[in-house]
N, C-alpha and C. Protein backbone atom coordinates (compact mmCIF):
# COMPACT_ATOMS: atom_id res chain seq x y z
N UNK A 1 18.65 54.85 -10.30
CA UNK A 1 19.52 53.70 -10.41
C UNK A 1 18.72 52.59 -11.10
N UNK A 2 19.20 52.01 -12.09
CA UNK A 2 18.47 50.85 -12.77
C UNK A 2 19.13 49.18 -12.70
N UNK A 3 18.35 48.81 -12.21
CA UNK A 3 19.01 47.38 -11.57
C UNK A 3 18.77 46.62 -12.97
N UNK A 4 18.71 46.70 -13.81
CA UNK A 4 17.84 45.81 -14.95
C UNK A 4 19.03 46.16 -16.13
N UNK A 5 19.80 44.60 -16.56
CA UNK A 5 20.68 44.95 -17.36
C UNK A 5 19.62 45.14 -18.77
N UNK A 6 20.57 45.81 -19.93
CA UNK A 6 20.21 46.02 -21.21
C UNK A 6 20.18 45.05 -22.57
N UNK A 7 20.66 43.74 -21.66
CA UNK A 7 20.24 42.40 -22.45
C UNK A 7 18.92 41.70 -22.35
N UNK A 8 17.99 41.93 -20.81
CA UNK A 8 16.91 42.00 -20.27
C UNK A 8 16.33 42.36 -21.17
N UNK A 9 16.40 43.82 -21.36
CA UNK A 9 15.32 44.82 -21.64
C UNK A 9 14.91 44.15 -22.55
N UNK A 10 16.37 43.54 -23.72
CA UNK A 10 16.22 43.26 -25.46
C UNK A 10 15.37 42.00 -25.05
N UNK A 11 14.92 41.86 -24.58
CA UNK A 11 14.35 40.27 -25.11
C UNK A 11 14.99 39.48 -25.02
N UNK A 12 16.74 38.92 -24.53
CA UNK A 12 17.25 37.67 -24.64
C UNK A 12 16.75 36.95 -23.95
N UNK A 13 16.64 35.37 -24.37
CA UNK A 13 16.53 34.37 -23.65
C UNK A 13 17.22 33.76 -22.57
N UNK A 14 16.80 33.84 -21.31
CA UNK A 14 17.13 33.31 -20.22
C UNK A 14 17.51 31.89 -20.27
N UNK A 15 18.54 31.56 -19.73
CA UNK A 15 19.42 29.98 -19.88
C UNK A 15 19.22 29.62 -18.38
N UNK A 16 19.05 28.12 -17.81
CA UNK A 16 19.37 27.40 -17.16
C UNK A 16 20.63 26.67 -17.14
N UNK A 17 21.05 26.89 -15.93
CA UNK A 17 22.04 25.95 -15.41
C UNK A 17 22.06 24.71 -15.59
N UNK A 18 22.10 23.55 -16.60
CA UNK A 18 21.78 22.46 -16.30
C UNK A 18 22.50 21.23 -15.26
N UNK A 19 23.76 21.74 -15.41
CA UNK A 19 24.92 21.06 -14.55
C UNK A 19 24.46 20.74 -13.06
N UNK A 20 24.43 21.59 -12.44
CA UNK A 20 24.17 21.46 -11.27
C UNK A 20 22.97 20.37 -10.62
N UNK A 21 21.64 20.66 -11.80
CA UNK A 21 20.47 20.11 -11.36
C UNK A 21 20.84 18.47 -11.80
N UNK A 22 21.53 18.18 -13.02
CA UNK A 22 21.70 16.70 -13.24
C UNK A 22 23.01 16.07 -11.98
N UNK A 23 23.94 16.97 -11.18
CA UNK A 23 24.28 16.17 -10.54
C UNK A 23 24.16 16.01 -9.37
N UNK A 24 22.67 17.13 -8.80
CA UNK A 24 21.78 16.89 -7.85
C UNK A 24 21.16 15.41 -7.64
N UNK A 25 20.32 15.77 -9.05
CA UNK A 25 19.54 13.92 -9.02
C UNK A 25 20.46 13.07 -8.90
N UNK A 26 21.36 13.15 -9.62
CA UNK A 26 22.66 11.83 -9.64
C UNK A 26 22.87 11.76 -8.13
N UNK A 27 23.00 12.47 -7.23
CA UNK A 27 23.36 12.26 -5.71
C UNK A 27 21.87 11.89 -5.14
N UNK A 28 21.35 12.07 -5.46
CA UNK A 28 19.32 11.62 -5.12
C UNK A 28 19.62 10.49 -5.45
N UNK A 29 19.97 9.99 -6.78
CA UNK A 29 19.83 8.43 -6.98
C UNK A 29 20.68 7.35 -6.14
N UNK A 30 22.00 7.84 -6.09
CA UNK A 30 22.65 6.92 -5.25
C UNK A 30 22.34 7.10 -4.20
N UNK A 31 21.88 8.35 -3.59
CA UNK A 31 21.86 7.82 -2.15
C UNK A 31 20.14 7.07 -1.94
N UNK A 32 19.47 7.07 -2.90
CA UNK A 32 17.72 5.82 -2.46
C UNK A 32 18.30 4.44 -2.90
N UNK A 33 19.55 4.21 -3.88
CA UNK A 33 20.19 3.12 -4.21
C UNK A 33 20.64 2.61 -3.03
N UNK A 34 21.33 3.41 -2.44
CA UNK A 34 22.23 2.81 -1.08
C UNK A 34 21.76 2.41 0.23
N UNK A 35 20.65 3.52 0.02
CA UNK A 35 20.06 3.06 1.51
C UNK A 35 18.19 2.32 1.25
N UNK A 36 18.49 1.94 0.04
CA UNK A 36 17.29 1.18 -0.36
C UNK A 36 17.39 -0.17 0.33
N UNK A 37 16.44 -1.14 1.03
CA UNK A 37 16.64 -2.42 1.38
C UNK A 37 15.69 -3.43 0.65
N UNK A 38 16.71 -4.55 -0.23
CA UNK A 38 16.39 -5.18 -1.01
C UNK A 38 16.56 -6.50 -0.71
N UNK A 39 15.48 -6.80 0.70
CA UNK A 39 15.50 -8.06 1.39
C UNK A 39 13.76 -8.55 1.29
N UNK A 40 13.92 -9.72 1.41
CA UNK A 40 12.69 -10.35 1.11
C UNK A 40 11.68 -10.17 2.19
N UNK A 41 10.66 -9.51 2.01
CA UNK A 41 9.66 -9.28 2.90
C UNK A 41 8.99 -10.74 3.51
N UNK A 42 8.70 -10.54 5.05
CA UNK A 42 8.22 -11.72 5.69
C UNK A 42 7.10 -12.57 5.51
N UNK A 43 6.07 -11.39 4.22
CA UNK A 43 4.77 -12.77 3.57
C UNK A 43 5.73 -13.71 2.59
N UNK A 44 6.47 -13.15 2.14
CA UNK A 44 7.47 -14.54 0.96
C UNK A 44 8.16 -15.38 1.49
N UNK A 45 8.39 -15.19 3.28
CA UNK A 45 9.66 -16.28 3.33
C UNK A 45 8.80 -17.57 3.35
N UNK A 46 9.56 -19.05 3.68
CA UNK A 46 8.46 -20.20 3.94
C UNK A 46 8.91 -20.13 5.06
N UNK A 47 7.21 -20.96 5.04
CA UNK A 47 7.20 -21.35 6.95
C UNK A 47 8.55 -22.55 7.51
N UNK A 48 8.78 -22.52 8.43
CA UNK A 48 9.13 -23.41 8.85
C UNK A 48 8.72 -24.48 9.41
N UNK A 49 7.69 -24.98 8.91
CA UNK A 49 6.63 -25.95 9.33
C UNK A 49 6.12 -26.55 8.33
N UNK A 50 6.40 -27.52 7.76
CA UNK A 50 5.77 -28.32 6.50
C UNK A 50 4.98 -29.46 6.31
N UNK A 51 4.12 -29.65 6.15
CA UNK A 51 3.25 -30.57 6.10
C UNK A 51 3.13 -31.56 4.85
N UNK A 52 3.38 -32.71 4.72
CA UNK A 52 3.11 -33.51 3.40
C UNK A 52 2.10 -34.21 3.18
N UNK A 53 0.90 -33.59 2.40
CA UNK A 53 -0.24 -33.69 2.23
C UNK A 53 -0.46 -35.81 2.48
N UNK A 54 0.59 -36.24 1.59
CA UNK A 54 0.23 -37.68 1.01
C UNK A 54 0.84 -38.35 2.74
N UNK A 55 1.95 -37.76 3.10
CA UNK A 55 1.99 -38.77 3.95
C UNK A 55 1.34 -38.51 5.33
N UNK A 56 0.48 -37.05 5.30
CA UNK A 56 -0.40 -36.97 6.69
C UNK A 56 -1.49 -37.82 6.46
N UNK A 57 -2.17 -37.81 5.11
CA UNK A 57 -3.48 -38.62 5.57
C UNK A 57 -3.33 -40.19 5.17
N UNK A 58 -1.57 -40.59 4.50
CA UNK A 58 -1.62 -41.87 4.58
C UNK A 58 -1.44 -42.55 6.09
N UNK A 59 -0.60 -41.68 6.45
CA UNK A 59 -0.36 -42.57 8.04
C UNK A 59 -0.38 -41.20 9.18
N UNK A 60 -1.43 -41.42 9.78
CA UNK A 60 -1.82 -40.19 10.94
C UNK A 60 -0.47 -40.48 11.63
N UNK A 61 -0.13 -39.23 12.41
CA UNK A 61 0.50 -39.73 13.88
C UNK A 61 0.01 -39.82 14.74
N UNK A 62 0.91 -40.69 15.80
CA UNK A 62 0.19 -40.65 17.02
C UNK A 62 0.31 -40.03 18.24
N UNK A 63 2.05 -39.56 17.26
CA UNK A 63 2.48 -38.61 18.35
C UNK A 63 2.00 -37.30 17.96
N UNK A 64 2.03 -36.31 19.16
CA UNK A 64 2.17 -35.04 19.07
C UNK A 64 3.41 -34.55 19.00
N UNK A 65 3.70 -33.24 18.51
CA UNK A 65 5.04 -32.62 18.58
C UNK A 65 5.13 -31.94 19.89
N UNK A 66 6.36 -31.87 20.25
CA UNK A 66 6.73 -31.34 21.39
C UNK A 66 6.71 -30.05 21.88
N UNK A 67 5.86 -29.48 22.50
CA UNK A 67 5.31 -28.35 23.12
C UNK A 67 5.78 -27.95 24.37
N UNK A 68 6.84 -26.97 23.85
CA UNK A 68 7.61 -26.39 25.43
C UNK A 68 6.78 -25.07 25.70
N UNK A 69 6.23 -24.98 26.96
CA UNK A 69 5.51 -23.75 27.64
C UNK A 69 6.50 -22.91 28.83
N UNK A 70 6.85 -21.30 28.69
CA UNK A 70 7.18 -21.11 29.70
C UNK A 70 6.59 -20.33 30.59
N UNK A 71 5.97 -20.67 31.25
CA UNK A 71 5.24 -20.20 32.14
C UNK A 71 5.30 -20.11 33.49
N UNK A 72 4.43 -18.91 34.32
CA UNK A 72 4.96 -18.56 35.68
C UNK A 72 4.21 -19.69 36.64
N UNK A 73 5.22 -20.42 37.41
CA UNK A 73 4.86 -21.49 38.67
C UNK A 73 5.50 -21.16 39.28
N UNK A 74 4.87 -21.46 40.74
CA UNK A 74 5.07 -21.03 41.97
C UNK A 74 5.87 -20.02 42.15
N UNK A 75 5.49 -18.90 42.26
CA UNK A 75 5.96 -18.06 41.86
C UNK A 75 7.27 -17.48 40.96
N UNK A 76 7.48 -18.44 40.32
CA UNK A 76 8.58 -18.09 39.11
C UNK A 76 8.57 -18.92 37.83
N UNK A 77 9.62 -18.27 37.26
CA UNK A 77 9.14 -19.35 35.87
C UNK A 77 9.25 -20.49 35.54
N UNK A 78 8.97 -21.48 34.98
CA UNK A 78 9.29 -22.53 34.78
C UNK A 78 9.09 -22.87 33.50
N UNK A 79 9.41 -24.22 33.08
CA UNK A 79 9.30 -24.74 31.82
C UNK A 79 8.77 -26.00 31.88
N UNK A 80 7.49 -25.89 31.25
CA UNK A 80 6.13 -26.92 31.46
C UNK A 80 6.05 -27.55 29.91
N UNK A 81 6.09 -29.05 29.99
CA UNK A 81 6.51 -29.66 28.64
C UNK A 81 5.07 -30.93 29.22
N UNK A 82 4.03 -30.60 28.73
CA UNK A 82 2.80 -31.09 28.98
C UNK A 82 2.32 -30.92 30.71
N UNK A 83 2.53 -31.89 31.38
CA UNK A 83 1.79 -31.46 32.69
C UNK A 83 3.33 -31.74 33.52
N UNK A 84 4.08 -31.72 32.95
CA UNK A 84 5.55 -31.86 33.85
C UNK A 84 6.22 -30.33 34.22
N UNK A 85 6.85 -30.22 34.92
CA UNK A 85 7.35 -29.04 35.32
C UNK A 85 9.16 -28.90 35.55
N UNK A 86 9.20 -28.49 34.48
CA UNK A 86 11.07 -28.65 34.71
C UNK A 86 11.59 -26.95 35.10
N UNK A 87 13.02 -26.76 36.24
CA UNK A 87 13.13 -25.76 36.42
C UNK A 87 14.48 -24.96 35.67
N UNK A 88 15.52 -26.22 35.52
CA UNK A 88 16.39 -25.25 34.26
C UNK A 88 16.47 -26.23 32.90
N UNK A 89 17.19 -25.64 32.17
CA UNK A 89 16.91 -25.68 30.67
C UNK A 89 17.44 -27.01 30.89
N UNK A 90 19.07 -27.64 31.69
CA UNK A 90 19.60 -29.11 31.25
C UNK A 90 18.38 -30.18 31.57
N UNK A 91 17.45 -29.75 32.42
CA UNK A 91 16.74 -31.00 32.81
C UNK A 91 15.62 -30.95 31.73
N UNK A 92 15.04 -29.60 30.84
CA UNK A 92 14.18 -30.16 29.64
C UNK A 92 14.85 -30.35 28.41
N UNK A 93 16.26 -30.50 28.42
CA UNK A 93 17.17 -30.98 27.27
C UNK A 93 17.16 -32.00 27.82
N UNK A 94 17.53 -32.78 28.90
CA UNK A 94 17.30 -34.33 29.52
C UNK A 94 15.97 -35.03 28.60
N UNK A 95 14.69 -34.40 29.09
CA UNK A 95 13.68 -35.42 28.69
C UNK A 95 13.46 -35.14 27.06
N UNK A 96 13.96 -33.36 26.47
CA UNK A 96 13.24 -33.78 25.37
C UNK A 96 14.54 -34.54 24.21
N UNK A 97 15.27 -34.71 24.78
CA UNK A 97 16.65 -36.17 24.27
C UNK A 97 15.71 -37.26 23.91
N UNK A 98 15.10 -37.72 24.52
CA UNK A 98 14.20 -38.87 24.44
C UNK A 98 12.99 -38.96 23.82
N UNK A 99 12.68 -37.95 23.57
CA UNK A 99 11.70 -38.14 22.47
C UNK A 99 11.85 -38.56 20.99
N UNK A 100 11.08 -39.82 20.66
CA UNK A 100 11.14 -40.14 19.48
C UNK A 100 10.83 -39.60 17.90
N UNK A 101 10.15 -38.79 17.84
CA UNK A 101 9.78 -37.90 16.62
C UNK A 101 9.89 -36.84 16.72
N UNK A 102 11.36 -36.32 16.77
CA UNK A 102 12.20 -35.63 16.66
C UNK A 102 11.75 -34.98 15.27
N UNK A 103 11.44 -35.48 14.15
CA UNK A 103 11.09 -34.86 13.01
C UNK A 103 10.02 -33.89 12.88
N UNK A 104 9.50 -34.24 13.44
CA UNK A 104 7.76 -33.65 13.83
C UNK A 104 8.03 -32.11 14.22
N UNK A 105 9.37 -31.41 14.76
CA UNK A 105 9.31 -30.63 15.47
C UNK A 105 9.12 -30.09 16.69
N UNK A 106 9.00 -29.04 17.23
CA UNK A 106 9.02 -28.78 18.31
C UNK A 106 8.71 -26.86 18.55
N UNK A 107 7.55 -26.44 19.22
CA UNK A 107 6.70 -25.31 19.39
C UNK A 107 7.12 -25.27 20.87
N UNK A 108 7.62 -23.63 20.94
CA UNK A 108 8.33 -23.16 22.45
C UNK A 108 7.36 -21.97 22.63
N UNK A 109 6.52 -21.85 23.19
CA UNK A 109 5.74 -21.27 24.12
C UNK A 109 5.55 -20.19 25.04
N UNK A 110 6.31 -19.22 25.17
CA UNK A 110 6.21 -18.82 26.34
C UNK A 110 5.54 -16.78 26.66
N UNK A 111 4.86 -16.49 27.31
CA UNK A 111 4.01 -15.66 27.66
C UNK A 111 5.02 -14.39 27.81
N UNK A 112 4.23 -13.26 27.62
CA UNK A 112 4.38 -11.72 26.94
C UNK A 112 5.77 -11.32 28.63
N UNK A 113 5.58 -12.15 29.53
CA UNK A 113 6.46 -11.94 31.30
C UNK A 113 7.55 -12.33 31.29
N UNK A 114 7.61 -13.76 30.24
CA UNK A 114 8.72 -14.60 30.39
C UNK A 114 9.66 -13.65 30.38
N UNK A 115 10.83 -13.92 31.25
CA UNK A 115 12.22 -13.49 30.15
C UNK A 115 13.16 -14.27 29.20
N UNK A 116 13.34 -13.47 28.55
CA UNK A 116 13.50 -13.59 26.96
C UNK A 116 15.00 -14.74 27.38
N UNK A 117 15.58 -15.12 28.01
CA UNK A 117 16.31 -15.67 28.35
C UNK A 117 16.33 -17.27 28.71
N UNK A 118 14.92 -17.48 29.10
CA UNK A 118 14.37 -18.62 29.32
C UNK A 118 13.56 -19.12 27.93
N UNK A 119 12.66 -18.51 27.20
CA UNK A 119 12.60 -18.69 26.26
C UNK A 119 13.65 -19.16 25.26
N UNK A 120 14.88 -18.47 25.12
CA UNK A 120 16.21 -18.56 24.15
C UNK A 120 16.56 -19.81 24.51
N UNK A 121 16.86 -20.16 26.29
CA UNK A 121 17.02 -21.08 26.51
C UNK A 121 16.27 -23.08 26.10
N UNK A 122 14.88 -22.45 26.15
CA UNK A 122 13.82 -23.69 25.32
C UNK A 122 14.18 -23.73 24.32
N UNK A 123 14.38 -22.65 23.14
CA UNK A 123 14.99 -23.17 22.00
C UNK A 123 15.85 -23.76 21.56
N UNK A 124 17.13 -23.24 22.19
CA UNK A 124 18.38 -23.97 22.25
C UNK A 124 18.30 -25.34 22.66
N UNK A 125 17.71 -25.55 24.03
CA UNK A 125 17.52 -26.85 24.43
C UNK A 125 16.65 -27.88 23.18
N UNK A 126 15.97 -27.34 22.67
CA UNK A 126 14.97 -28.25 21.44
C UNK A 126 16.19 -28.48 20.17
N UNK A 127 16.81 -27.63 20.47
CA UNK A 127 18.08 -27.90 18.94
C UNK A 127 18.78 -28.37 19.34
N UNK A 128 19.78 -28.46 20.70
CA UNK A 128 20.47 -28.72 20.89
C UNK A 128 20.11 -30.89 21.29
N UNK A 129 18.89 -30.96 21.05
CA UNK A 129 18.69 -32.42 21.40
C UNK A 129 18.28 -33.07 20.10
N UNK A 130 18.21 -32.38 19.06
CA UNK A 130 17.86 -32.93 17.79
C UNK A 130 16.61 -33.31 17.00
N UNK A 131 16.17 -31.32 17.26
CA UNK A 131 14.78 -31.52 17.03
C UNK A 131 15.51 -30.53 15.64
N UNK A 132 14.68 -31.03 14.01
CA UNK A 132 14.93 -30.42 12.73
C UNK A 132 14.65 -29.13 12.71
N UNK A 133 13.41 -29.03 13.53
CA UNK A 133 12.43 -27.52 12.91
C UNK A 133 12.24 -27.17 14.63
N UNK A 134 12.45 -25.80 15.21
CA UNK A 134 11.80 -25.68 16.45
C UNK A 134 11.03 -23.83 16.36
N UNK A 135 10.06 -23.98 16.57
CA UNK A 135 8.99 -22.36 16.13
C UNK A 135 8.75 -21.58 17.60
N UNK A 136 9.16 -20.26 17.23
CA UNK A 136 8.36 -19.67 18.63
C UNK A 136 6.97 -19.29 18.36
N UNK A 137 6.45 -19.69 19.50
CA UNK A 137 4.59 -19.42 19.78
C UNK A 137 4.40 -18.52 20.30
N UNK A 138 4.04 -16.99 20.37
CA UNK A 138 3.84 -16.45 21.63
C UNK A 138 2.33 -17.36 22.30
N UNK A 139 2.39 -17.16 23.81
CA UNK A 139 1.72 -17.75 24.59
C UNK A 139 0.46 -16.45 25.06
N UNK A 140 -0.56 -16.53 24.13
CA UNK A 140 -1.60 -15.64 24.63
C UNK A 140 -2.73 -16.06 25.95
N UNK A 141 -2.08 -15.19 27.10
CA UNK A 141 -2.93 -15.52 28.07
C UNK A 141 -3.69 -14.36 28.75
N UNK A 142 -5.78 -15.26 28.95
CA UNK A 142 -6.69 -14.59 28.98
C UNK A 142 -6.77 -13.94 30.62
């Protein structure tokens, strides 16, 4: 039995399919098109923290910006805004209302335990009193 046709034998030239393989790639391309993500990586975004060279060293401040910490007291968490100790979010939206350099910003603080709920909550409270810029810090403790 001879498996080997008699166009073989002669020497013809063997043909490729080309069809198939060009609309292979064509489905390769759209689908790295589609599920490609063409969002700006996090070294390009800007900070949210800006500094103006001329008017920091024309006129220092005297204030500091407002530094919300949440951290564990007496045995639970709290929210420590220098050496004060507030226990829900309306009473550190109370004092930080009153702060005057509101522009300056405001750095929320809080450690790897917190829950993420109390944290959300410092932020909100810093925006919701009319602070421009407010940054999360994680709180590295030794």
């Amino acid at each position: 039995m001879k498996l080997t046709s008699k166009k073989m034998s002669r020497g013809a030239d063997t043909e490729l399919q080309m069809t198939s393989m060009i609309d292979v790639i064509f489905l390769l391309m759209i689908f790295f098109l589609v599920t490609a993500s063409f969002t700006t990586s996090e070294s390009e975004l800007e900070t949210a923290t800006k500094v103006n060279e001329k008017t920091s060293s024309s006129q220092p401040s005297d204030l500091e910006p407002a530094i919300i910490e949440v951290k564990q007291g007496d045995g639970r968490f709290v929210y420590m805004l220098g050496s004060n100790q507030y226990n829900t979010h309306a009473e550190l939206q109370a004092v930080l209302e009153q702060f005057p350099n509101k522009s300056d910003g405001a750095f929320v603080r809080a450690s790897d335990a917190a829950p993420y709920g109390m944290a959300a909550a410092a932020i909100q409270a810093a925006k919701s009193s009319g602070f421009q810029v407010v940054s999360y810090v994680p709180l590295i403790e030794n």
